[in-house]
PDB file of N, CA and C in Angstrom:
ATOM      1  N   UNK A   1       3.339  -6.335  10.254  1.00  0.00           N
ATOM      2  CA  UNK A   1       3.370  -7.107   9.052  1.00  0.00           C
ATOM      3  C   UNK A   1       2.087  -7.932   8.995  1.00  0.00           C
ATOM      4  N   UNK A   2       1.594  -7.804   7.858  1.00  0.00           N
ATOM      5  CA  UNK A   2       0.074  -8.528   7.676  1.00  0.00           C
ATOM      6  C   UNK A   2      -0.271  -8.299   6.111  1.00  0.00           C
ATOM      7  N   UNK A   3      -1.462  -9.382   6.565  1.00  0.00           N
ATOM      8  CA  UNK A   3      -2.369  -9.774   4.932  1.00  0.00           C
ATOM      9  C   UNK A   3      -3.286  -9.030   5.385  1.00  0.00           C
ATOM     10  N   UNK A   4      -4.131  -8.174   4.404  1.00  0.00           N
ATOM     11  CA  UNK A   4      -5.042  -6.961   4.550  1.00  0.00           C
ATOM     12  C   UNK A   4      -6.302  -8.177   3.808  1.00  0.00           C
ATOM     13  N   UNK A   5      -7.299  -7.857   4.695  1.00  0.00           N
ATOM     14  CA  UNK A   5      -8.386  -9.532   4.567  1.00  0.00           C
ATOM     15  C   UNK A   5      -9.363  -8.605   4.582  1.00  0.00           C
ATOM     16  N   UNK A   6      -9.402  -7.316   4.686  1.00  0.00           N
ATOM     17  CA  UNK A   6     -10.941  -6.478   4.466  1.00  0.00           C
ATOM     18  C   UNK A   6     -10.679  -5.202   4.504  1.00  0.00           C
ATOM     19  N   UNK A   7     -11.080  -4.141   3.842  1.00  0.00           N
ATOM     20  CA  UNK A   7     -11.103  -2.788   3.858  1.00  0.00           C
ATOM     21  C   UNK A   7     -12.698  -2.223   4.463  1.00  0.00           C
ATOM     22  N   UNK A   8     -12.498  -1.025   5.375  1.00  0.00           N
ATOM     23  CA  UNK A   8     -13.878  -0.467   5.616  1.00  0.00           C
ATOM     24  C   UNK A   8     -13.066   0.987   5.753  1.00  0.00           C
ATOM     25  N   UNK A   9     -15.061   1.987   5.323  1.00  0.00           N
ATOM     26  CA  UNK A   9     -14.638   3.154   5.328  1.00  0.00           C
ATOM     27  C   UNK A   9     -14.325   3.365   7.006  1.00  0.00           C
ATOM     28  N   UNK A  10     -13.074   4.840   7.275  1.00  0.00           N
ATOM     29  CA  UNK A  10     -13.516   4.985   8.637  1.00  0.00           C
ATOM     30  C   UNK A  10     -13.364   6.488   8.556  1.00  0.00           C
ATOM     31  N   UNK A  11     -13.261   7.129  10.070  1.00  0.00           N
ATOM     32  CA  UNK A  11     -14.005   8.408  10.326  1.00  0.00           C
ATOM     33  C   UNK A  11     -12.285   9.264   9.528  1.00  0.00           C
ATOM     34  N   UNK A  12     -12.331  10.276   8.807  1.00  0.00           N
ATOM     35  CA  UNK A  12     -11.148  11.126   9.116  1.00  0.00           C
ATOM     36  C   UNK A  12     -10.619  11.204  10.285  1.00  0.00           C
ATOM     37  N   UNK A  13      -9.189  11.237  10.468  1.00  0.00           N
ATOM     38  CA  UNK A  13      -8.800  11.717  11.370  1.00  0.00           C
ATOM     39  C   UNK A  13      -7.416  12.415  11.201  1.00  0.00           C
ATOM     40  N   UNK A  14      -7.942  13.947  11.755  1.00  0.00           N
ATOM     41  CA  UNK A  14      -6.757  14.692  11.493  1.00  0.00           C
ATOM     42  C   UNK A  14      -6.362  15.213   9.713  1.00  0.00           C
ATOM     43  N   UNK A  15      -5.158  15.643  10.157  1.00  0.00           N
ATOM     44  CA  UNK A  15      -4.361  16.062   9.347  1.00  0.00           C
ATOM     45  C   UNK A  15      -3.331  15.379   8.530  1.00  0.00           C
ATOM     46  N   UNK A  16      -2.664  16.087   7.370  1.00  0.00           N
ATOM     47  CA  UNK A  16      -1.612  15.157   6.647  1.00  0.00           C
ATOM     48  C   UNK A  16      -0.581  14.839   7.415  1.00  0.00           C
ATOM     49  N   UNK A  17      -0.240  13.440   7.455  1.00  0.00           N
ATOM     50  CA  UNK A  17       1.101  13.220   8.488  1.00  0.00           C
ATOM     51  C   UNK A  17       2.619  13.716   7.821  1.00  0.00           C
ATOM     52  N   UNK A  18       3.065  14.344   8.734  1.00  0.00           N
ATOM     53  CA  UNK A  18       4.260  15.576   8.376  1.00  0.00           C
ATOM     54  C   UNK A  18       5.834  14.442   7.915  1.00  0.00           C
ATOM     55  N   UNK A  19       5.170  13.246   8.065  1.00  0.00           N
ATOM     56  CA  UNK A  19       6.993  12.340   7.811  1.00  0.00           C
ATOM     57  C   UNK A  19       6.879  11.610   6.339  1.00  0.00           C
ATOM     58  N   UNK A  20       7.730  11.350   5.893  1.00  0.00           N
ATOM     59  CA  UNK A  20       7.702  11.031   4.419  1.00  0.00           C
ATOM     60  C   UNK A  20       8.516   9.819   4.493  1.00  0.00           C
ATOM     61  N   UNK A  21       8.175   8.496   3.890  1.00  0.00           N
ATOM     62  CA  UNK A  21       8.565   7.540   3.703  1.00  0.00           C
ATOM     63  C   UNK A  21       8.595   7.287   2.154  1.00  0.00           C
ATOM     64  N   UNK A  22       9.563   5.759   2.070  1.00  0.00           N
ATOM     65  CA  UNK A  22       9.880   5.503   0.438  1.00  0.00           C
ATOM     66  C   UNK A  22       8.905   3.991   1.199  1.00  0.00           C
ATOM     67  N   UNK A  23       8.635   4.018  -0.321  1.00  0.00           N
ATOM     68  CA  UNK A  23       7.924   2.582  -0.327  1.00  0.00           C
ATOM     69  C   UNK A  23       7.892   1.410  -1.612  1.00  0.00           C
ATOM     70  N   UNK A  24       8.573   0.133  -1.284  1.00  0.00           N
ATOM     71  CA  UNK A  24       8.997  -0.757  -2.393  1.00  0.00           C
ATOM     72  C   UNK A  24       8.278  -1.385  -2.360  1.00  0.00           C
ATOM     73  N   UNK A  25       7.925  -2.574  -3.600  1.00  0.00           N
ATOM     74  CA  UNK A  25       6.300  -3.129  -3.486  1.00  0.00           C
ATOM     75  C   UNK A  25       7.312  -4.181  -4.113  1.00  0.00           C
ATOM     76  N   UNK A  26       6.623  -5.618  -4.418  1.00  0.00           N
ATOM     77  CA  UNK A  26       7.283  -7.114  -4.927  1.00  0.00           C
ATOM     78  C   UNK A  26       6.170  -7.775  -4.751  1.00  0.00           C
ATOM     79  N   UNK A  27       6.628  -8.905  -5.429  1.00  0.00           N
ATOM     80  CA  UNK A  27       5.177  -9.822  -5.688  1.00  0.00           C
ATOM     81  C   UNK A  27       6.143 -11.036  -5.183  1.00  0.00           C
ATOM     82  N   UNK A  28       4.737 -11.571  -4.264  1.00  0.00           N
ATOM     83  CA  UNK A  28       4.893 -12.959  -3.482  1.00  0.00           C
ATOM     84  C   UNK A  28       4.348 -14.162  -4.216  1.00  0.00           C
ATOM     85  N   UNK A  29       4.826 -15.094  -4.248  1.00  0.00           N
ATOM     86  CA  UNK A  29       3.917 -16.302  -5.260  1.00  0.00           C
ATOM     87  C   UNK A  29       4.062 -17.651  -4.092  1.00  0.00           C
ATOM     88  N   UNK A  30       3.254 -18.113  -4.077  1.00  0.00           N
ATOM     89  CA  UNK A  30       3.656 -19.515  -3.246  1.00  0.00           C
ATOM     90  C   UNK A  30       2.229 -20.320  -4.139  1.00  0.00           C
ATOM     91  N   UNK A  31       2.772 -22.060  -3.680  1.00  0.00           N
ATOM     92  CA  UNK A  31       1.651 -22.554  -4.470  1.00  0.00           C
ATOM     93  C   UNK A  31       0.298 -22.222  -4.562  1.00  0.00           C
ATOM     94  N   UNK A  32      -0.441 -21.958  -5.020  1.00  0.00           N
ATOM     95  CA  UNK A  32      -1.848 -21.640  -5.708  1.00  0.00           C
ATOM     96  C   UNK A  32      -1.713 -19.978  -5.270  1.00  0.00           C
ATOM     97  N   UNK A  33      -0.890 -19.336  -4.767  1.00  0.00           N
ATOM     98  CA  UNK A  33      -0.999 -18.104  -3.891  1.00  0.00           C
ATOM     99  C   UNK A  33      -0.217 -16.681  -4.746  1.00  0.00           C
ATOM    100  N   UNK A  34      -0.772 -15.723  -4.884  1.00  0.00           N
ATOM    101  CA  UNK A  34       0.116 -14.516  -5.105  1.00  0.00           C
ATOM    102  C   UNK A  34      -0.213 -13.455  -4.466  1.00  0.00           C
ATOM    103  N   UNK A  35       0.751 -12.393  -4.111  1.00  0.00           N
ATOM    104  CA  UNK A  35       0.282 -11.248  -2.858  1.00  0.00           C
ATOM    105  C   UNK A  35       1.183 -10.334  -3.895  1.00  0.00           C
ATOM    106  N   UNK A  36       0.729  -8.909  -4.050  1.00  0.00           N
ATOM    107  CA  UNK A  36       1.276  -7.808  -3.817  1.00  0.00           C
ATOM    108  C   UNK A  36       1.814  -7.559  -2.233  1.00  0.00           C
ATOM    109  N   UNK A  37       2.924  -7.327  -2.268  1.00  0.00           N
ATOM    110  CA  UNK A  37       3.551  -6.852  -1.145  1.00  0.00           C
ATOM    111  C   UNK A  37       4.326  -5.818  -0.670  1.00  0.00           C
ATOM    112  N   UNK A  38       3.570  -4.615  -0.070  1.00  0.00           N
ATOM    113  CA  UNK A  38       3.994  -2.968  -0.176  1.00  0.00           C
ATOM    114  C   UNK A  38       4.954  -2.882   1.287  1.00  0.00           C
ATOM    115  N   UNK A  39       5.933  -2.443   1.312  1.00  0.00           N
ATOM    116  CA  UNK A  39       6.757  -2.027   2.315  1.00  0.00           C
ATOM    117  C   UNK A  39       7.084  -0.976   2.377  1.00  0.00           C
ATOM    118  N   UNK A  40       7.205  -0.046   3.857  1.00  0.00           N
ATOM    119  CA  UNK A  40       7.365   1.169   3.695  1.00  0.00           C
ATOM    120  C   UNK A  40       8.979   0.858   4.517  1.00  0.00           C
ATOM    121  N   UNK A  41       9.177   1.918   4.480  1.00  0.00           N
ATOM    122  CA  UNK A  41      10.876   1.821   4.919  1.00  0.00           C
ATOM    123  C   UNK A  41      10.906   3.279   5.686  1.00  0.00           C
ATOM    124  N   UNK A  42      12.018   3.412   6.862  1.00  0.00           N
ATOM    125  CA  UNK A  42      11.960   4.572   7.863  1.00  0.00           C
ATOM    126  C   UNK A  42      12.302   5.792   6.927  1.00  0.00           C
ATOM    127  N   UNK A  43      11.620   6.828   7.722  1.00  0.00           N
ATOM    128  CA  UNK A  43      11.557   8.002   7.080  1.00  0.00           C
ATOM    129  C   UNK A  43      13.383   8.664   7.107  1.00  0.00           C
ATOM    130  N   UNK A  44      14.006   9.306   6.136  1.00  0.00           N
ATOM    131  CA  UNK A  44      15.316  10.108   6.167  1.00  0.00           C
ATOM    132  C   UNK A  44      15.723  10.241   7.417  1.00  0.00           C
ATOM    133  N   UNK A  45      14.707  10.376   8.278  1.00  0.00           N
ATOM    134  CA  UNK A  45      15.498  11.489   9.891  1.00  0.00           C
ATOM    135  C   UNK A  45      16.046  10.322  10.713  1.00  0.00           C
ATOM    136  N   UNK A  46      15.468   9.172   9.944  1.00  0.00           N
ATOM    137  CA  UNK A  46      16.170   7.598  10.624  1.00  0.00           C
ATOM    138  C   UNK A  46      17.243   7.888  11.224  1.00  0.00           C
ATOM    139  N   UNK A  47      17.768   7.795  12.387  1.00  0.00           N
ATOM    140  CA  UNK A  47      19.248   7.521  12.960  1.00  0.00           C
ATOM    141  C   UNK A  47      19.844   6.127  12.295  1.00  0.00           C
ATOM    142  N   UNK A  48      19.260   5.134  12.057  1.00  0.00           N
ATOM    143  CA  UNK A  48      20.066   3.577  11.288  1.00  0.00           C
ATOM    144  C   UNK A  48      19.624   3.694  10.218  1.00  0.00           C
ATOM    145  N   UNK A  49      20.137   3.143   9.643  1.00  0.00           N
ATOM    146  CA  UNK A  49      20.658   2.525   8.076  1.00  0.00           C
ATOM    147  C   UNK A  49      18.603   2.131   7.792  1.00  0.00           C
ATOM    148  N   UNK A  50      18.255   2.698   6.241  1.00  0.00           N
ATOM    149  CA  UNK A  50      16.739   2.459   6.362  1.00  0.00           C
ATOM    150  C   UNK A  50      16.646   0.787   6.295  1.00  0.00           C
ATOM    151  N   UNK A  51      15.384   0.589   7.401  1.00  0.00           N
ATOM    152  CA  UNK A  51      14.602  -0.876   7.261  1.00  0.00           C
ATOM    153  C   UNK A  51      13.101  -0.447   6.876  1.00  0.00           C
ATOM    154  N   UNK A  52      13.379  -1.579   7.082  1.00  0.00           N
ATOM    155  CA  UNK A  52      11.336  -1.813   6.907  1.00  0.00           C
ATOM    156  C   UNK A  52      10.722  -1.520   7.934  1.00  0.00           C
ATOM    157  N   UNK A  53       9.701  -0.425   7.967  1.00  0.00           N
ATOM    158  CA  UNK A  53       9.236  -0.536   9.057  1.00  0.00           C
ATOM    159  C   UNK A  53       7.798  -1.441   8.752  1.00  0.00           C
ATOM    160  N   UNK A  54       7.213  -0.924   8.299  1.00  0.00           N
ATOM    161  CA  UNK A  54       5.918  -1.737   7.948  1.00  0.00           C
ATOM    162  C   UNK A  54       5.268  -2.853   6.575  1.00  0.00           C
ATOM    163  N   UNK A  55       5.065  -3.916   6.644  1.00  0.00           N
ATOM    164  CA  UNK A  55       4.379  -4.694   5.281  1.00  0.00           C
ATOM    165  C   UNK A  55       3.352  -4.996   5.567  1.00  0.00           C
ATOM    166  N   UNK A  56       2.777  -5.044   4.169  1.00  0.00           N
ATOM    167  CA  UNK A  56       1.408  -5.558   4.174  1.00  0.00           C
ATOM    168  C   UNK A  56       0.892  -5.946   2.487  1.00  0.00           C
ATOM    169  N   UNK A  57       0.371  -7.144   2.785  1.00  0.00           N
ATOM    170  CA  UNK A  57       0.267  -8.203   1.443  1.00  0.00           C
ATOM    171  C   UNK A  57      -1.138  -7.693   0.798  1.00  0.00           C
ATOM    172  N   UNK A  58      -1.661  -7.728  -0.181  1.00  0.00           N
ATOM    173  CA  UNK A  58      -2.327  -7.960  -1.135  1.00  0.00           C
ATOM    174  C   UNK A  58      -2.811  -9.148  -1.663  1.00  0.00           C
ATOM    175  N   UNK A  59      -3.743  -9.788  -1.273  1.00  0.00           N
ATOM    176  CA  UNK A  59      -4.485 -11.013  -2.388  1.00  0.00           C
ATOM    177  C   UNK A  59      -4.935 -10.134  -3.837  1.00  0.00           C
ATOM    178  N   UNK A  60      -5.442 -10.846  -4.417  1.00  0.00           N
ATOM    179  CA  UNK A  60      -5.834 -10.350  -5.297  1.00  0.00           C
ATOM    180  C   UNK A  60      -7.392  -9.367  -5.486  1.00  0.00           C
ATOM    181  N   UNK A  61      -8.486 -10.356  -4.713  1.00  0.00           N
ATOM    182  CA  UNK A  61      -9.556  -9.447  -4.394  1.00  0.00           C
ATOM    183  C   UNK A  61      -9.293  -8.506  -3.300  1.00  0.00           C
ATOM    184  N   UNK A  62      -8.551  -8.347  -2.036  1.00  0.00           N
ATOM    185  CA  UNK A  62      -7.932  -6.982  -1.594  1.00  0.00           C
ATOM    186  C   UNK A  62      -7.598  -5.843  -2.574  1.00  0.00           C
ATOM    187  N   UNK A  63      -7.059  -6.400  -3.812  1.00  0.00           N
ATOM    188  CA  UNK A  63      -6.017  -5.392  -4.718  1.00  0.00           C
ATOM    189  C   UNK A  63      -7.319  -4.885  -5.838  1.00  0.00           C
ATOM    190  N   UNK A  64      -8.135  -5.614  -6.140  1.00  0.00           N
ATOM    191  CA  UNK A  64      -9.292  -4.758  -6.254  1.00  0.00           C
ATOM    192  C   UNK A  64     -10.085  -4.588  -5.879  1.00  0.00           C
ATOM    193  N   UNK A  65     -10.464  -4.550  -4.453  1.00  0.00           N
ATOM    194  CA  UNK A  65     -11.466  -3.500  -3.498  1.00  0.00           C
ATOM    195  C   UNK A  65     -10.245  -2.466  -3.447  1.00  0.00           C
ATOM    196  N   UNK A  66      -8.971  -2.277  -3.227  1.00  0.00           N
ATOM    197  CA  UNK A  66      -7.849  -1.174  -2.982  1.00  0.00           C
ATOM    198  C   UNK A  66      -8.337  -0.207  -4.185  1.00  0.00           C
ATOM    199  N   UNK A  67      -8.210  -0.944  -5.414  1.00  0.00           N
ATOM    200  CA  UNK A  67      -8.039  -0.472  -6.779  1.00  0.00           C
ATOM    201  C   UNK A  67      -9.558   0.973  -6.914  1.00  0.00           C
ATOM    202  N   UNK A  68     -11.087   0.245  -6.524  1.00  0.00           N
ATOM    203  CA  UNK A  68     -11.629   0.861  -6.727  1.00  0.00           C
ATOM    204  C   UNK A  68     -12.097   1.832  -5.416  1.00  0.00           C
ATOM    205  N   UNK A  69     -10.911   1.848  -4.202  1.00  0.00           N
ATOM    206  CA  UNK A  69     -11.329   2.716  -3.228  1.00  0.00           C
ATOM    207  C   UNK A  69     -10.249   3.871  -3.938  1.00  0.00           C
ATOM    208  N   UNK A  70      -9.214   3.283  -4.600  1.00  0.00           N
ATOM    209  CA  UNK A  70      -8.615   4.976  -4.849  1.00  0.00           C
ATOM    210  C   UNK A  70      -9.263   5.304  -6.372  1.00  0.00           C
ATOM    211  N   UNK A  71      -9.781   4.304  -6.908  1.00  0.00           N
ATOM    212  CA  UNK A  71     -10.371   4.906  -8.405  1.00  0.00           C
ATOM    213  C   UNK A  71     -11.800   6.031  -7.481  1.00  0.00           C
ATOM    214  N   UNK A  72     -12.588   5.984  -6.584  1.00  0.00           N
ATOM    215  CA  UNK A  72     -13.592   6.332  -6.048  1.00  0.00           C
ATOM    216  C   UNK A  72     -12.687   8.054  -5.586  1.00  0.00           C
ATOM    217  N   UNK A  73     -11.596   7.495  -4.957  1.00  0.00           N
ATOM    218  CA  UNK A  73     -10.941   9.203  -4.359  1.00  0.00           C
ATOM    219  C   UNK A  73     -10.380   9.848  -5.550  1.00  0.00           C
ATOM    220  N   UNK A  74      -9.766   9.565  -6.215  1.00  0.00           N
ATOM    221  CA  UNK A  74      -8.703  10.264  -7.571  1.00  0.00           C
ATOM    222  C   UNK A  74      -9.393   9.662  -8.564  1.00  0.00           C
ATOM    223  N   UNK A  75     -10.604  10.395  -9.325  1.00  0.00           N
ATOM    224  CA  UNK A  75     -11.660   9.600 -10.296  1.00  0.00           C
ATOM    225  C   UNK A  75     -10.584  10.028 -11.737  1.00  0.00           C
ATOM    226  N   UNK A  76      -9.560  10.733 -11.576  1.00  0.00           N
ATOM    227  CA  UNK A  76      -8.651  11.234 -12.609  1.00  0.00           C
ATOM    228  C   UNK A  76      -7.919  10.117 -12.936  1.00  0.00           C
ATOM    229  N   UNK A  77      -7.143   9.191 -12.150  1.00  0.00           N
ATOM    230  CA  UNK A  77      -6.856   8.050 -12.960  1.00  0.00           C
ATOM    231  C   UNK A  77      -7.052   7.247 -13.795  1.00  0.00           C
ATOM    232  N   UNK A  78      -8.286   7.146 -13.633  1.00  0.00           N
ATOM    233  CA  UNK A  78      -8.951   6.182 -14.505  1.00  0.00           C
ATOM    234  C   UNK A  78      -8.522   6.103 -15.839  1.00  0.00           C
ATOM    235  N   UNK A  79      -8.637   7.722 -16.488  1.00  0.00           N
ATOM    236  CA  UNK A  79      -7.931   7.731 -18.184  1.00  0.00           C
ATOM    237  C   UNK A  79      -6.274   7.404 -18.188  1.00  0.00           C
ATOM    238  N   UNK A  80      -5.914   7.458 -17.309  1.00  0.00           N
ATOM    239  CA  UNK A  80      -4.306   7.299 -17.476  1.00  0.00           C
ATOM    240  C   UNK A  80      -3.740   5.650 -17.740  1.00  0.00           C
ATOM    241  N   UNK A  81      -2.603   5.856 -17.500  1.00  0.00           N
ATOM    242  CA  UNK A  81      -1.416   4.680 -17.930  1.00  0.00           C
ATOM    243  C   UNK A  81      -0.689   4.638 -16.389  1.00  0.00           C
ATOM    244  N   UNK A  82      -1.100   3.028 -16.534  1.00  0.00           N
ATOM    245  CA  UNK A  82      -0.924   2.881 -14.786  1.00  0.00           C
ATOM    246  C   UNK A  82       0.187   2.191 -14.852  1.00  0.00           C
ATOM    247  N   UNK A  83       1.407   2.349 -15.812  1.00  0.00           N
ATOM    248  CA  UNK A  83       2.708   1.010 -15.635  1.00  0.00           C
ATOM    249  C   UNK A  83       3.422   1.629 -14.761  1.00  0.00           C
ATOM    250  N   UNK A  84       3.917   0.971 -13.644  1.00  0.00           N
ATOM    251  CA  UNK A  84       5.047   1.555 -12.947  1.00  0.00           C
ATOM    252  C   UNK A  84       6.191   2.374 -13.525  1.00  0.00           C
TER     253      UNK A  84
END
């Protein structure tokens, strides 16, 4: 669980990972403060009931350096309609 405070490119590694997770996102507000906050939750083959396995917050300049590292990979979004 963490606040993501810098993005850098790094080397590939590997292949597509073969497990599939669901992932719920919510917005954090505290005074002067707001975070996007993405959670992934255990994959189906879970033996318990799904949790969280992993979070990680969003400031706002995180959420656009994020924004234009996937506008840079999938340049196809850009024309679309981004409402949840």
């Amino acid at each position: 669980m963490a606040r993501v405070t810098r993005f850098f490119e790094s080397p590939s590694e590997g292949k597509r990972h073969p497990t599939e997770v669901e992932c719920g996102w919510s917005v954090m507000t505290g005074p002067g403060e707001r975070f996007l906050q993405l959670s992934t939750y255990g994959s189906d083959q879970r033996q318990s009931h799904p949790k969280v396995s992993q979070t990680i917050q969003l400031d706002q300049h995180a959420a656009e350096v994020l924004m234009g590292i996937i506008y840079r990979t999938f340049p196809g979004l850009m024309a679309r309609d981004h409402s949840p």
